[in-house]
Every structure is written in C-alpha cells, then in structure tokens.
Protein backbone atom coordinates (compact mmCIF):
# COMPACT_ATOMS: atom_id res chain seq x y z
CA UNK A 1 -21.46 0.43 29.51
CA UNK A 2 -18.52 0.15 27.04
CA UNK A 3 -17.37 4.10 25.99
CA UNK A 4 -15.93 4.51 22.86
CA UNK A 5 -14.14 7.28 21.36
CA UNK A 6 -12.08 7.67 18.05
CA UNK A 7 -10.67 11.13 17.05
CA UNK A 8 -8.38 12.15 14.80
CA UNK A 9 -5.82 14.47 16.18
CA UNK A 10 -3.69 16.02 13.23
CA UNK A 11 -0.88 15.09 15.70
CA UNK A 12 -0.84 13.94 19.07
CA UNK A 13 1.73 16.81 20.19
CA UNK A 14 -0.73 19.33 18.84
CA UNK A 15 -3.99 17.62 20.27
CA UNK A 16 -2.07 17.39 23.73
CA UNK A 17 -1.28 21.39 23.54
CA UNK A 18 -4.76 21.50 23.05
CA UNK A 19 -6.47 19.99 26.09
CA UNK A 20 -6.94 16.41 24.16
CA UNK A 21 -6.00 14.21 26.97
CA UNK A 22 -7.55 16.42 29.66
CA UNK A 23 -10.88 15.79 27.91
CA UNK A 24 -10.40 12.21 27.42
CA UNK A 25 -9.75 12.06 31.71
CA UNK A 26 -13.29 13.83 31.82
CA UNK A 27 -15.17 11.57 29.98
CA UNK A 28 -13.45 8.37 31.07
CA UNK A 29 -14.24 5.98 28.14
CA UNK A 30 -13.26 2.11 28.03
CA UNK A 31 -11.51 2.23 24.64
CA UNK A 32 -9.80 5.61 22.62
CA UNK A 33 -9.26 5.17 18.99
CA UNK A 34 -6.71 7.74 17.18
CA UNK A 35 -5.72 8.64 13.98
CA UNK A 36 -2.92 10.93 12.50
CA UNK A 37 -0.62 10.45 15.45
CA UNK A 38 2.20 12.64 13.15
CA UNK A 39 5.06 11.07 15.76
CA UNK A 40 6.79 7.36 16.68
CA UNK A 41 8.02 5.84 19.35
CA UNK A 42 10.17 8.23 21.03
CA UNK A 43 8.02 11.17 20.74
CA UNK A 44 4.82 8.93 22.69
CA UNK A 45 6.56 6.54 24.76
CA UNK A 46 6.71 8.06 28.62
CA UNK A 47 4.48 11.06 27.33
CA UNK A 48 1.37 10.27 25.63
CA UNK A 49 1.68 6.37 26.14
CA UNK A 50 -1.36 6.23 28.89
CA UNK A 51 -4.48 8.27 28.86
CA UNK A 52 -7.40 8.30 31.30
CA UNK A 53 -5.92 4.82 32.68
CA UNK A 54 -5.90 3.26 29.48
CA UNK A 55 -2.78 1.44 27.63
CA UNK A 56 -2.04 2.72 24.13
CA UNK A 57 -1.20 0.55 21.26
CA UNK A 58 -0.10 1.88 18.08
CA UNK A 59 1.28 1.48 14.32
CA UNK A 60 3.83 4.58 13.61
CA UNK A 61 4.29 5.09 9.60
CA UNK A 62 7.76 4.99 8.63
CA UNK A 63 7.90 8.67 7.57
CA UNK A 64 8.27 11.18 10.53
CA UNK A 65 5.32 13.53 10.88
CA UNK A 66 3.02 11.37 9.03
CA UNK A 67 -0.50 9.51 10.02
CA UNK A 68 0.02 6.98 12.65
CA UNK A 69 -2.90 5.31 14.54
CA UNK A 70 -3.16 4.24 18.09
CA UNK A 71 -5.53 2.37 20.04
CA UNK A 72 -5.93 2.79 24.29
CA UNK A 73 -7.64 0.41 26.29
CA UNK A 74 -8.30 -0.10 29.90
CA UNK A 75 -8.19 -3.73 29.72
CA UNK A 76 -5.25 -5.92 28.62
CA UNK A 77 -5.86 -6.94 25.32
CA UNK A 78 -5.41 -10.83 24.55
CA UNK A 79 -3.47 -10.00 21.33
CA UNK A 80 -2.43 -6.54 19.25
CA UNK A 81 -2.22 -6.73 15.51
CA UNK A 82 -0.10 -4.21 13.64
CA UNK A 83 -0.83 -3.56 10.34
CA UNK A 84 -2.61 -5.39 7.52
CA UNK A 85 0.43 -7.53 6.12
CA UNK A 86 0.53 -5.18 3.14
CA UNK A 87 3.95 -2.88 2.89
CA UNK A 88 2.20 -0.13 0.92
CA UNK A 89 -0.16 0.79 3.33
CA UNK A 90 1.45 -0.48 7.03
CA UNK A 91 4.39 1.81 5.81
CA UNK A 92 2.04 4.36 6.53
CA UNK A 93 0.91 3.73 10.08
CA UNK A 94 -2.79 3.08 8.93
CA UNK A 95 -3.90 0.01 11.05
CA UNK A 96 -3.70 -1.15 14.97
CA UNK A 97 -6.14 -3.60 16.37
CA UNK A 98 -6.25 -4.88 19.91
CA UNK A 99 -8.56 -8.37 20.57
CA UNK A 100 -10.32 -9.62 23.41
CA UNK A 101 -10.75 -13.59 23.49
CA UNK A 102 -12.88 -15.17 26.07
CA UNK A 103 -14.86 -18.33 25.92
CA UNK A 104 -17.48 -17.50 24.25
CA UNK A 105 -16.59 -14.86 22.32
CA UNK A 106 -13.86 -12.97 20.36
CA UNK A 107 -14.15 -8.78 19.72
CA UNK A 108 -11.48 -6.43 18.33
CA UNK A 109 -11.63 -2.65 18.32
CA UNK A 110 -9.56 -1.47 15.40
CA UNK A 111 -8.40 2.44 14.73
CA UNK A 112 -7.63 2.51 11.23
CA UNK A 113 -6.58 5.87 9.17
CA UNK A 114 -7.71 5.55 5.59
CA UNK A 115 -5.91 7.71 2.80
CA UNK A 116 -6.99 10.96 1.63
CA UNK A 117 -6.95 11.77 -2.09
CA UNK A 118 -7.10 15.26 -2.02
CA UNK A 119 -3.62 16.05 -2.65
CA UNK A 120 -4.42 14.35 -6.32
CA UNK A 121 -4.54 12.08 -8.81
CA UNK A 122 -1.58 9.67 -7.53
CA UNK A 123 -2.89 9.54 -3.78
CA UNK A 124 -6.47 8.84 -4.87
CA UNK A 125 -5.29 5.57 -6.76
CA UNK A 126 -3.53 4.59 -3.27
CA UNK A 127 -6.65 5.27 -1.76
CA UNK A 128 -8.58 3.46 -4.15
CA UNK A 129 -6.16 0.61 -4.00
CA UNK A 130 -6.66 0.52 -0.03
CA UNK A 131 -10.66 0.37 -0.18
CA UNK A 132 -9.84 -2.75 -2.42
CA UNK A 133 -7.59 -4.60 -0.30
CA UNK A 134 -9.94 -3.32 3.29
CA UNK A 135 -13.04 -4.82 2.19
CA UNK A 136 -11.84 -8.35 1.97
CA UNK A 137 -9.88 -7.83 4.88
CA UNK A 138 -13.07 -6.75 6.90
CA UNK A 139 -15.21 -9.53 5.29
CA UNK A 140 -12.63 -11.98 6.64
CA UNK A 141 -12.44 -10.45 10.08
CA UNK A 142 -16.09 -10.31 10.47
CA UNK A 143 -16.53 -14.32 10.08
CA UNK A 144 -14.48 -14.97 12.71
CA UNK A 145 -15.11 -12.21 14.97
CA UNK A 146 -17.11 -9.14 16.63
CA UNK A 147 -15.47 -5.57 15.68
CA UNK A 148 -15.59 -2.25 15.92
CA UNK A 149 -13.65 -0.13 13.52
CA UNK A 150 -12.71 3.23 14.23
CA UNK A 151 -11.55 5.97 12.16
CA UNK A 152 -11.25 8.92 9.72
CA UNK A 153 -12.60 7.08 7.13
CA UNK A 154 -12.77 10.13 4.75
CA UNK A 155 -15.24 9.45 2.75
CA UNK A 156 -18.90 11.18 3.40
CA UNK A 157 -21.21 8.48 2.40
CA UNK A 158 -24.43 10.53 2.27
CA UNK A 159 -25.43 13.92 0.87
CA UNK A 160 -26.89 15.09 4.39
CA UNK A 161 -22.99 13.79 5.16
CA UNK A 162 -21.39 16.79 4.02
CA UNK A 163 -22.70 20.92 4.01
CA UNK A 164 -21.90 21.72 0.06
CA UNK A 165 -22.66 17.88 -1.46
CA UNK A 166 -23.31 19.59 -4.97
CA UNK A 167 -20.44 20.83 -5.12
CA UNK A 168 -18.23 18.36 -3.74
CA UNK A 169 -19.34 14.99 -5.84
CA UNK A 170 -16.05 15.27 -7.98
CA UNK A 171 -13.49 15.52 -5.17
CA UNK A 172 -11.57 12.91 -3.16
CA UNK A 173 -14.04 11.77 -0.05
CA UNK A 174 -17.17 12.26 -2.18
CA UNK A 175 -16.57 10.32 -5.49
CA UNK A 176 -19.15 7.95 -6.64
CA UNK A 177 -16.89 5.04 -6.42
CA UNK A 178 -16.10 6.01 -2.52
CA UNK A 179 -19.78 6.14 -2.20
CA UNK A 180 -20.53 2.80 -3.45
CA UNK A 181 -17.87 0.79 -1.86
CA UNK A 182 -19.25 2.69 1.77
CA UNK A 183 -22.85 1.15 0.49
CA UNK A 184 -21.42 -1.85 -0.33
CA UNK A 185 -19.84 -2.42 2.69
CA UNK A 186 -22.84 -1.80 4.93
CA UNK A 187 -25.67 -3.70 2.71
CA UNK A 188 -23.95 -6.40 1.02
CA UNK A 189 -20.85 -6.48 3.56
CA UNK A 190 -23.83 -6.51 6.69
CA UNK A 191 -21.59 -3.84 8.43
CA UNK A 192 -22.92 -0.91 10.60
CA UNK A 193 -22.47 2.65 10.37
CA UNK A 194 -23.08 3.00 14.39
CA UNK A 195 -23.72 6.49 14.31
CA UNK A 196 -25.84 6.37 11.37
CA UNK A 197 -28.29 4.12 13.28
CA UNK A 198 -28.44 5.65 15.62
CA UNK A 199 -28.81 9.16 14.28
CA UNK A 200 -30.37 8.40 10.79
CA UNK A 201 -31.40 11.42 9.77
CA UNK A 202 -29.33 14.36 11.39
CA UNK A 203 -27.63 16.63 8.59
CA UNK A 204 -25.32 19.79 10.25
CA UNK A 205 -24.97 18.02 13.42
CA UNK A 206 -23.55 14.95 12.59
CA UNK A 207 -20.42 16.62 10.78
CA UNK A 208 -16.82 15.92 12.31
CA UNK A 209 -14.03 17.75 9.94
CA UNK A 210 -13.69 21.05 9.10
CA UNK A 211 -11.71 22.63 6.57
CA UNK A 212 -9.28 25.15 8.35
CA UNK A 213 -9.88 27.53 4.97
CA UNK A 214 -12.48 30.00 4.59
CA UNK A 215 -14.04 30.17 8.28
CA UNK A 216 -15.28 26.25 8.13
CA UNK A 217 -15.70 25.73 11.15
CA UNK A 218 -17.53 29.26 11.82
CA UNK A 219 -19.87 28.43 9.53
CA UNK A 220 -20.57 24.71 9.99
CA UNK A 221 -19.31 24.20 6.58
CA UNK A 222 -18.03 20.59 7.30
CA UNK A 223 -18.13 16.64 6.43
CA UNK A 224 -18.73 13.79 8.62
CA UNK A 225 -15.78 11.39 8.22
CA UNK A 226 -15.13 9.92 11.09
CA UNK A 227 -17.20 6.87 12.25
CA UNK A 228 -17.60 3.55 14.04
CA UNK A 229 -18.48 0.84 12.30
CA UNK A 230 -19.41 -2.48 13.59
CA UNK A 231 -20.61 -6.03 13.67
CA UNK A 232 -24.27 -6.37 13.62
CA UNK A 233 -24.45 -7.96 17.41
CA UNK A 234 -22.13 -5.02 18.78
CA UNK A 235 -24.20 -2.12 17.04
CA UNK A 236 -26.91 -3.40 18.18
CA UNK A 237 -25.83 -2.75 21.86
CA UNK A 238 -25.05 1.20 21.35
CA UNK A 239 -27.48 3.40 23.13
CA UNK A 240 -25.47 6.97 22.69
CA UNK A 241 -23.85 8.79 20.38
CA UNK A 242 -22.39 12.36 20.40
CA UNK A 243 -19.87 15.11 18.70
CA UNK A 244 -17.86 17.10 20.54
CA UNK A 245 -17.36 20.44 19.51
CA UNK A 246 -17.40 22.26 22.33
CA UNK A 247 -13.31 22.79 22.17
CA UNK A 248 -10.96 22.06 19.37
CA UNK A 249 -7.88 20.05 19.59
CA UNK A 250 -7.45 19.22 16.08
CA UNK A 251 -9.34 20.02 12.52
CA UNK A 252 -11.91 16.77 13.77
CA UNK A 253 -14.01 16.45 16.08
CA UNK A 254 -14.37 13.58 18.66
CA UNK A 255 -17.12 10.79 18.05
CA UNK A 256 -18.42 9.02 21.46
CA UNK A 257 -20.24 5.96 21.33
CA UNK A 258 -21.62 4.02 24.36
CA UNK A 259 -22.27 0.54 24.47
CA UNK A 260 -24.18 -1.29 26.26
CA UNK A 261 -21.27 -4.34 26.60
CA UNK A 262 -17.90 -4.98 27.79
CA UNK A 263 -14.81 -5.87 26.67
C-alpha cells in the first residue's frame, strides 16, 4: 500500500512549530506532497530536508517568503523535474515532480501550488494564464505516463465543495471559468479527482481550507481545495481517503490517500 499525503503548510517553519513533521512520522506515508513552503534552500536544507525517512525534493520561488513546493519520497526517484519550463510561473516555486521508471512502467507524483486570485484582478489573470498553460502540460504528461498530482489547487469544483457556494460564485476559486476548466480536465482530459471517487457525495467533511477570519474553522465554514488527481489506472488502485483535522499546522488540512501500488 502506497500512502500519499499532500498538505499545504502556509510555511514549512510554521507547520514544523506546529507538530507537522511529528504527524507525518505517525502516519508513515510512501510519498509527502507540499505546498507554500514560504523558505529556500538555506532555511530547509539540514532542517526540514528529510521527514518520516523520506527525501525531499523541491522548487523554491525566487521571492523569499513566497509559495514553494516540495515533494518527499522514500524511494530514490529515477529523475526530478523542476518547474514547467515557463519563467512566469517556475519563478514562483509552483511545480516539483519526482519519476519512477521501471520496465514496464513510468509514474510521477507531482506537488504543484496553483495561484490564488483573491488578492485581485491582476493575480486572477496569472491564474487564469496558468490553468491555460497546465492543461496541455498534463495532457502531454498523461500520454506518456502514470501521475498523481498533488496540491492546493484552489479552486472548489462543486457546490457541496465549498460551505457558502451562493455566495462565493463571483470570487477567485469559485468562478465559472475555474469550474469548467476543473470539468474539463476530468471528463474530456480523462483525469481523476481521487478523493471525489472515492467520496462522491460528502459535503462538510470533505473541506480542507479554512479562512482564518470570522471563526472558519469553528464553524466548518470552509472549501475543499486541496486534492489528488490522477491517471485513470492509478485511481483506480486507491482504497482510502481521509482529512485530518484533528490538529492544525497550517490554514489546510492534510489529504491522505492510500493506494493499493508501489512506487
């Protein structure tokens, strides 16, 4: 059984502070996807390079205190790719993705961050311009290989995705044009929203951010945005899925997949 977990820590310093990476020992999983690591090189290397036994890998943005994704595995990978040959977006730390190639069969687990367009107007254009230049990407990828992509994807694809969906369908991570490219990618793209199938129809549980105004959190006032998604022949093999709540090390929650494969 192949344990995956992606979280997004609003900064690996912070998440640490926070009993992140005594968790991660407890549950022991085969691959750790992170987003938001807020830090580079000097802050992780020695500190939070290694966790649970794993290896981290990771893409650093170029401006300090800023996104920053990381992928850990237990097993060597055959090859690491940073970034997806774009300077707009590897600038920002947004894509690391280790491989494993064996006769027979090639798989890559991916931690990606995708941009929020809360802040307004000019960061949702970058964000729309990323969801342009991903899909291909993914399309590509998925013809010559098995993935799984973790990440804060930050878009809620479904009503039951988010508490206050009414309210919410003219703001960044609930547009209609986020929407459809998410529905796009999983009908016409063939692309699984792991959690999804397994969990189809689970509304306040399946939430993974909460907004630190207003008692959120308190009162389960959140959005899922966080997910695995996969090839067809690797979602296929997951048999659990769960949210961890219990503590909080960052304004996410954890999501924990198991698979029934290896790497």
């Amino acid at each position: 059984m192949l344990r995956v977990v992606t979280a997004n820590l609003n900064g690996v310093r912070s998440a640490a502070s926070k009993g992140f990476f005594d968790w991660i020992e407890q549950i022991k999983p085969g691959v750790l996807g992170v987003q938001e690591v807020k830090a580079q090189h000097e802050h992780v290397a020695g500190i939070f390079c290694t966790a649970a036994d794993l290896a981290g890998h990771f893409h650093y943005a170029q401006k300090k205190g800023y996104s920053g994704v990381g992928v850990y595995t237990g097993l060597a990978p055959s090859d690491v790719v940073v970034g997806l040959g774009l300077p707009e977006f590897d600038d920002e730390g947004r894509w690391v993705e280790a491989r494993f190639d064996r006769p027979g069969r090639k798989l890559s687990v991916i931690s990606c961050y995708f941009p929020s367009g809360s802040s307004g107007e000019e960061r949702q254009e970058v964000k729309f311009r990323f969801l342009d230049a991903l899909y291909p990407k993914l399309m590509s990828l998925k013809d010559e290989r098995e993935f799984i992509l973790m990440g804060d994807v930050n878009i809620a694809h479904r009503e039951a995705d988010l508490k206050n969906w009414k309210g919410n369908q003219k703001n960044s991570g609930f547009l209609p044009e986020e929407r459809a490219w998410m529905t796009r990618l999983l009908n016409e793209g063939g692309l699984v929203d792991v959690y999804r199938s397994l969990h189809p129809d689970t509304t306040d549980e399946c939430y993974t951010w909460w907004s630190n105004r207003g008692q959120a959190y308190a009162k389960n006032v959140g959005w899922r945005l966080d997910y695995q998604i996969a090839t067809p022949n690797v979602a296929k093999t997951a048999r659990t899925a769960f949210i961890f709540k219990a503590l909080r090390f960052s304004d996410h929650a954890p999501l924990t997949i198991d698979y029934d494969m290896t790497l």
